[in-house]
C-alpha atoms as a PDB file:
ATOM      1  CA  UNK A   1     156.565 188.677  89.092  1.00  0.00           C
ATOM      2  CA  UNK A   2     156.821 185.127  90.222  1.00  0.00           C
ATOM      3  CA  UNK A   3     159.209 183.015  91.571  1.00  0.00           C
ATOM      4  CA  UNK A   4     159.855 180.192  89.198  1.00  0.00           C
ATOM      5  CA  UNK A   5     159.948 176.922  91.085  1.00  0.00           C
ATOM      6  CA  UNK A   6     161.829 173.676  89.517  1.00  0.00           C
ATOM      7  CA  UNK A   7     162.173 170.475  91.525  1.00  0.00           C
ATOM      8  CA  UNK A   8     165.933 169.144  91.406  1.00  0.00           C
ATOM      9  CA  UNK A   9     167.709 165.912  92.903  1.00  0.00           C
ATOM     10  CA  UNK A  10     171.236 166.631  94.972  1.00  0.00           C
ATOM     11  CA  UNK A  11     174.329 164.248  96.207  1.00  0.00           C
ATOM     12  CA  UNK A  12     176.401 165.323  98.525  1.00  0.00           C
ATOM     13  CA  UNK A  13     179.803 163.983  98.024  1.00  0.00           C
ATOM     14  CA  UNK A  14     180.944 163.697 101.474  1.00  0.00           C
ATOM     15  CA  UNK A  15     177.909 161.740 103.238  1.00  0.00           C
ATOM     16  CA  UNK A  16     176.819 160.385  99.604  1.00  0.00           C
ATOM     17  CA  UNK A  17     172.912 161.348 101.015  1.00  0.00           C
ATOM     18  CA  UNK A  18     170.384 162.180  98.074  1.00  0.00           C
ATOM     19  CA  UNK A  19     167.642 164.711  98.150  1.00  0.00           C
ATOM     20  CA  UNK A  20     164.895 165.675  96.110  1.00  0.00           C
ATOM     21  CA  UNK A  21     164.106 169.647  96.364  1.00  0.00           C
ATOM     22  CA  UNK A  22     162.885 172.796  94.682  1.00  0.00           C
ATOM     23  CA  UNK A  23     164.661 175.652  93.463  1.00  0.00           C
ATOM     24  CA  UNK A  24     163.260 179.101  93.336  1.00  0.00           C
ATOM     25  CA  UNK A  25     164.442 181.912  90.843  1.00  0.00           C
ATOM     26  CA  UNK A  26     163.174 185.067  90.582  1.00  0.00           C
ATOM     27  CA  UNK A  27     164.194 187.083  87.207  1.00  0.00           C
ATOM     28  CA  UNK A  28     164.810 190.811  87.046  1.00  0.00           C
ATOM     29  CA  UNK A  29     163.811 193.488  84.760  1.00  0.00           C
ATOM     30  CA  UNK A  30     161.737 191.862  82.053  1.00  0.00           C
ATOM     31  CA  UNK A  31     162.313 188.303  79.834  1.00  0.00           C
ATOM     32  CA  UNK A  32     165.511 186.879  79.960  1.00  0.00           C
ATOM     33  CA  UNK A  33     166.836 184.793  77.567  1.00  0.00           C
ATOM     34  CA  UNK A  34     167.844 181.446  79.223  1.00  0.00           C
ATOM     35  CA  UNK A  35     169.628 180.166  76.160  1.00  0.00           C
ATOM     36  CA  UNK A  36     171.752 183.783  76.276  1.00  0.00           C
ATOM     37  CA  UNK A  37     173.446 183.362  79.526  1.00  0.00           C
ATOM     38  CA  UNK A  38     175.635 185.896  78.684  1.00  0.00           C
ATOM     39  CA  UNK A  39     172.676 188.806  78.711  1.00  0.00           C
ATOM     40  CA  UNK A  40     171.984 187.918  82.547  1.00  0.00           C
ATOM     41  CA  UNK A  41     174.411 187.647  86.055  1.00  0.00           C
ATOM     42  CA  UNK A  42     172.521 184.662  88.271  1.00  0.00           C
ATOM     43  CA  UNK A  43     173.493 184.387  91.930  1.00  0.00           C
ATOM     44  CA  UNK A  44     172.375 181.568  94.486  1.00  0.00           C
ATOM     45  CA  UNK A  45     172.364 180.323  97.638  1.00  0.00           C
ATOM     46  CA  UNK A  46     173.265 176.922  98.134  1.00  0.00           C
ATOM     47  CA  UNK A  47     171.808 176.321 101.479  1.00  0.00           C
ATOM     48  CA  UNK A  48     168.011 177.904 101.146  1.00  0.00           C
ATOM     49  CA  UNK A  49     168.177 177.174  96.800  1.00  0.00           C
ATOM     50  CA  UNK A  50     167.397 180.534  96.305  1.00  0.00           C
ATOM     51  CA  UNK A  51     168.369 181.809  92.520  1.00  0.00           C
ATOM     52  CA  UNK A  52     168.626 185.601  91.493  1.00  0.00           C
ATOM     53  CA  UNK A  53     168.719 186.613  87.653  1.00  0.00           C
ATOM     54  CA  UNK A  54     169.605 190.306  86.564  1.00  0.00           C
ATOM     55  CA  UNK A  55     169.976 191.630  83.098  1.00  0.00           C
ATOM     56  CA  UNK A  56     173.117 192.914  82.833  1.00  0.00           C
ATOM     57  CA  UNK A  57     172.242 195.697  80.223  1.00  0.00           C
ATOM     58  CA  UNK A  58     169.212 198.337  81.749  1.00  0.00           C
ATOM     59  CA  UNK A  59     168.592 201.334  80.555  1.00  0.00           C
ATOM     60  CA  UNK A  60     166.074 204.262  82.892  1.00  0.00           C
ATOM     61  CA  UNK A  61     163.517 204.577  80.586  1.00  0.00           C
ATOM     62  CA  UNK A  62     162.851 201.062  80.566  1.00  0.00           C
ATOM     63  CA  UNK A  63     163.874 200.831  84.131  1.00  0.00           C
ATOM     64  CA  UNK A  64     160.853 202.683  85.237  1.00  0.00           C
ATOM     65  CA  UNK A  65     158.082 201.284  84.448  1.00  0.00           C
ATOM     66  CA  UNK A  66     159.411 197.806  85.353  1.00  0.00           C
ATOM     67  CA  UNK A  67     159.750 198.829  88.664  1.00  0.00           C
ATOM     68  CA  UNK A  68     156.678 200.603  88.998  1.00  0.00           C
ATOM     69  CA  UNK A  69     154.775 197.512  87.603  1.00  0.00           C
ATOM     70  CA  UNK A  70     156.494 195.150  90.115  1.00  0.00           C
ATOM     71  CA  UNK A  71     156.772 197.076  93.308  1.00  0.00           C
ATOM     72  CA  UNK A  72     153.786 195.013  95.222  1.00  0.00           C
ATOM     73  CA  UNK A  73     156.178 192.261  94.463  1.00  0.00           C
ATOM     74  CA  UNK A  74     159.433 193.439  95.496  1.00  0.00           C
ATOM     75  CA  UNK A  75     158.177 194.975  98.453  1.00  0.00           C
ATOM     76  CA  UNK A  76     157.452 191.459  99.653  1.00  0.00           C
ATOM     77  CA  UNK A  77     160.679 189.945  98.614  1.00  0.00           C
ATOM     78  CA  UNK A  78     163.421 191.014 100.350  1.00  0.00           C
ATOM     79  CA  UNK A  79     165.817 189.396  97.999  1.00  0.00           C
ATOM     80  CA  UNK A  80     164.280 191.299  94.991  1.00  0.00           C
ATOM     81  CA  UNK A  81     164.060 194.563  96.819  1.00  0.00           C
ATOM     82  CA  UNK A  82     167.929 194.811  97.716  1.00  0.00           C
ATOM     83  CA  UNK A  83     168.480 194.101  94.226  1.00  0.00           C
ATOM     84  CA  UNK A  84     166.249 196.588  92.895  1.00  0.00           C
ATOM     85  CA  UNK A  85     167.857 199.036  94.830  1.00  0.00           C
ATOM     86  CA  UNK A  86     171.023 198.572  93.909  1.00  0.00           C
ATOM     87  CA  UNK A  87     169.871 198.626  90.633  1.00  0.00           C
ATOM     88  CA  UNK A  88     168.034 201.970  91.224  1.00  0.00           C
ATOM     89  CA  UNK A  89     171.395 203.582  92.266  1.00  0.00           C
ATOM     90  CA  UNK A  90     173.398 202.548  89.244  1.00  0.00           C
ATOM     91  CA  UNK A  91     170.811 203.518  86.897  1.00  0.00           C
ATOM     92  CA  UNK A  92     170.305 207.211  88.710  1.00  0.00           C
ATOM     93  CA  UNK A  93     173.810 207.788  88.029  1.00  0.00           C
ATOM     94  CA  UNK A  94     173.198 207.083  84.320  1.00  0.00           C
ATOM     95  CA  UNK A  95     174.002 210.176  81.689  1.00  0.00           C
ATOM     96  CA  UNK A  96     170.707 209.665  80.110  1.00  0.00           C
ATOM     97  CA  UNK A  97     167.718 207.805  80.298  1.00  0.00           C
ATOM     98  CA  UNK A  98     167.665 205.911  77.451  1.00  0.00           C
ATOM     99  CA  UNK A  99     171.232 204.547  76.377  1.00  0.00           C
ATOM    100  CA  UNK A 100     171.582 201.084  78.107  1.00  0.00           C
ATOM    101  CA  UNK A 101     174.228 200.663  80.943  1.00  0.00           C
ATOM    102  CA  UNK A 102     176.306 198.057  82.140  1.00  0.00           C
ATOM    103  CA  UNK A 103     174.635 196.312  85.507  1.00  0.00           C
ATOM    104  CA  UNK A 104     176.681 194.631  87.883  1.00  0.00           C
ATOM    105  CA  UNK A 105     175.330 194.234  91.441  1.00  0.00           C
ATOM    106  CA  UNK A 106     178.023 193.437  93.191  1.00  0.00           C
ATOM    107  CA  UNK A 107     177.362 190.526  96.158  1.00  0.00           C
ATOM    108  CA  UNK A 108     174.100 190.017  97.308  1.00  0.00           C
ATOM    109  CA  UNK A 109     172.808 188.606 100.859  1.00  0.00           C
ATOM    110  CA  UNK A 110     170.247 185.997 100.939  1.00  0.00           C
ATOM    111  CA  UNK A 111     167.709 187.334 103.108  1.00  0.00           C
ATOM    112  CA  UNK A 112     166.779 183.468 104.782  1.00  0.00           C
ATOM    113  CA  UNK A 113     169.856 182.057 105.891  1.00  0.00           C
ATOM    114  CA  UNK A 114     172.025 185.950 106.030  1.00  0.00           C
ATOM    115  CA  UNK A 115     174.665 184.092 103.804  1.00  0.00           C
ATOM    116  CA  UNK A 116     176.439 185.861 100.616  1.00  0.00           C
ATOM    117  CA  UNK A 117     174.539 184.511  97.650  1.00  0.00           C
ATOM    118  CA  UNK A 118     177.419 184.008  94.865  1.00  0.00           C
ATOM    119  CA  UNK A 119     178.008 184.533  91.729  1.00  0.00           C
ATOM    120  CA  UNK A 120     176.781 181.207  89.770  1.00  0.00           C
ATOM    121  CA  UNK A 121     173.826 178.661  89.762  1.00  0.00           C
ATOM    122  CA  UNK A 122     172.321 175.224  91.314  1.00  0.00           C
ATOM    123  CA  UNK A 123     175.101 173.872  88.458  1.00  0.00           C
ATOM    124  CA  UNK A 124     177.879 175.617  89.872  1.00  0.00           C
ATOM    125  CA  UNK A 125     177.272 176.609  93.747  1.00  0.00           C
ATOM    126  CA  UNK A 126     177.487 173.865  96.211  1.00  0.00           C
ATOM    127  CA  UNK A 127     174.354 172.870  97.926  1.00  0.00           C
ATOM    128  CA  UNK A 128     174.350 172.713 101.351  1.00  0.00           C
ATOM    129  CA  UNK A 129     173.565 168.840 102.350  1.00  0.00           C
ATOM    130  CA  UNK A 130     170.276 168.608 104.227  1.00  0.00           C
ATOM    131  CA  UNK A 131     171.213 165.168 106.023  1.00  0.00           C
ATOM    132  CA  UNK A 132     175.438 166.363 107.154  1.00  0.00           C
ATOM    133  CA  UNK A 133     175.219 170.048 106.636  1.00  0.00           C
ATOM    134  CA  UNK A 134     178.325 170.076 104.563  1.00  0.00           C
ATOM    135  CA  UNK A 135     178.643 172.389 101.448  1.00  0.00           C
ATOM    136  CA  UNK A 136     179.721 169.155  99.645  1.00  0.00           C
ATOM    137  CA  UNK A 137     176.074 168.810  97.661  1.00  0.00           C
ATOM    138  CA  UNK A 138     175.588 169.165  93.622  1.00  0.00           C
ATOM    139  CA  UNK A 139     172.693 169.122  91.534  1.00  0.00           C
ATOM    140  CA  UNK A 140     172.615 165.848  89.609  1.00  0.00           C
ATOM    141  CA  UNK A 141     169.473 167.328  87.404  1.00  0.00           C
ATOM    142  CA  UNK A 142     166.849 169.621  87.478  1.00  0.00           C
ATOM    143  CA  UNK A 143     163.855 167.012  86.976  1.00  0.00           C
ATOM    144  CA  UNK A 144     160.540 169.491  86.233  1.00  0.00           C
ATOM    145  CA  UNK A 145     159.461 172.744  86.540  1.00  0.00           C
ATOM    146  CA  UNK A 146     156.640 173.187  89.102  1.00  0.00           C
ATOM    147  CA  UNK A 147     152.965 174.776  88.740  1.00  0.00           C
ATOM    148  CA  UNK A 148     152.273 176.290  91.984  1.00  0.00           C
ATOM    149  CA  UNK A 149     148.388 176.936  92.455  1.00  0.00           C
ATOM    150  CA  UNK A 150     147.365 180.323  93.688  1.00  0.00           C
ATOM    151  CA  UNK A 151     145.630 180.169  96.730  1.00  0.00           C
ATOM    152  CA  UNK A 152     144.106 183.611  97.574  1.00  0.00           C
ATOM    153  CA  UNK A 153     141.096 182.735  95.036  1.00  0.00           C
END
């Protein structure tokens, strides 16, 4: 599991500054479906532009595995890990293993900056301006999404 970077250009309305910057999303619990925005909750943090998308159906069975295959990942990620945890605890409380339950996550803390990450995205949160620090910044467009090279080879 990778975090998937995309390079975006902000204004902030109150000191009219404009940035360029990068956005980083990490997805939860398989594919999603960006053109079904209604399969998958997305939070973010406006100041460290830091998104978060969870399926909102999961059953166990499927659960599992997932989790098993992506726990050298989430162990590094604190972000993903609180998540995953939460999303542990719903699903243990699940009848059975195999019927698909609703997933809803409730607030989650961005684990940079210690701020609530809300409900929403880099269209809908305000950014947090890097030149007046006011939470007055929008995303004007997401230009490209970025290749980051692995290093460790």
């Amino acid at each position: 599991m990778a975090s998937m970077p995309f390079e975006f250009r902000g204004h902030c309305s109150s000191c009219h500054h404009e940035w360029e910057g990068l956005l980083f999303s990490s997805a939860i619990a398989g594919p999603l479906d960006c053109l079904r925005p209604e399969t998958y909750s997305t939070y973010y943090c406006g100041r460290c532009c830091r998104g978060l998308l969870v399926s909102r159906e999961l059953d166990r069975n499927s659960w599992q595995p997932w989790l098993a295959d992506k726990s050298h990942a989430i162990r590094r990620c604190a972000l993903l890990k609180q998540a995953c945890e939460k999303i542990s605890a719903i699903l243990s409380s699940a009848r059975t293993s195999y019927v698909p339950v609703q997933i809803d996550i409730g607030s989650v803390t961005c684990p940079t900056c210690r701020e609530e990450m809300p409900p929403g995205s880099i269209d809908t949160v305000s950014l947090v301006c890097p030149h007046c620090g006011s939470h007055a910044g929008r995303c004007l467009e997401i230009h490209s999404h970025v290749i980051l090279e692995n290093d460790s080879a």
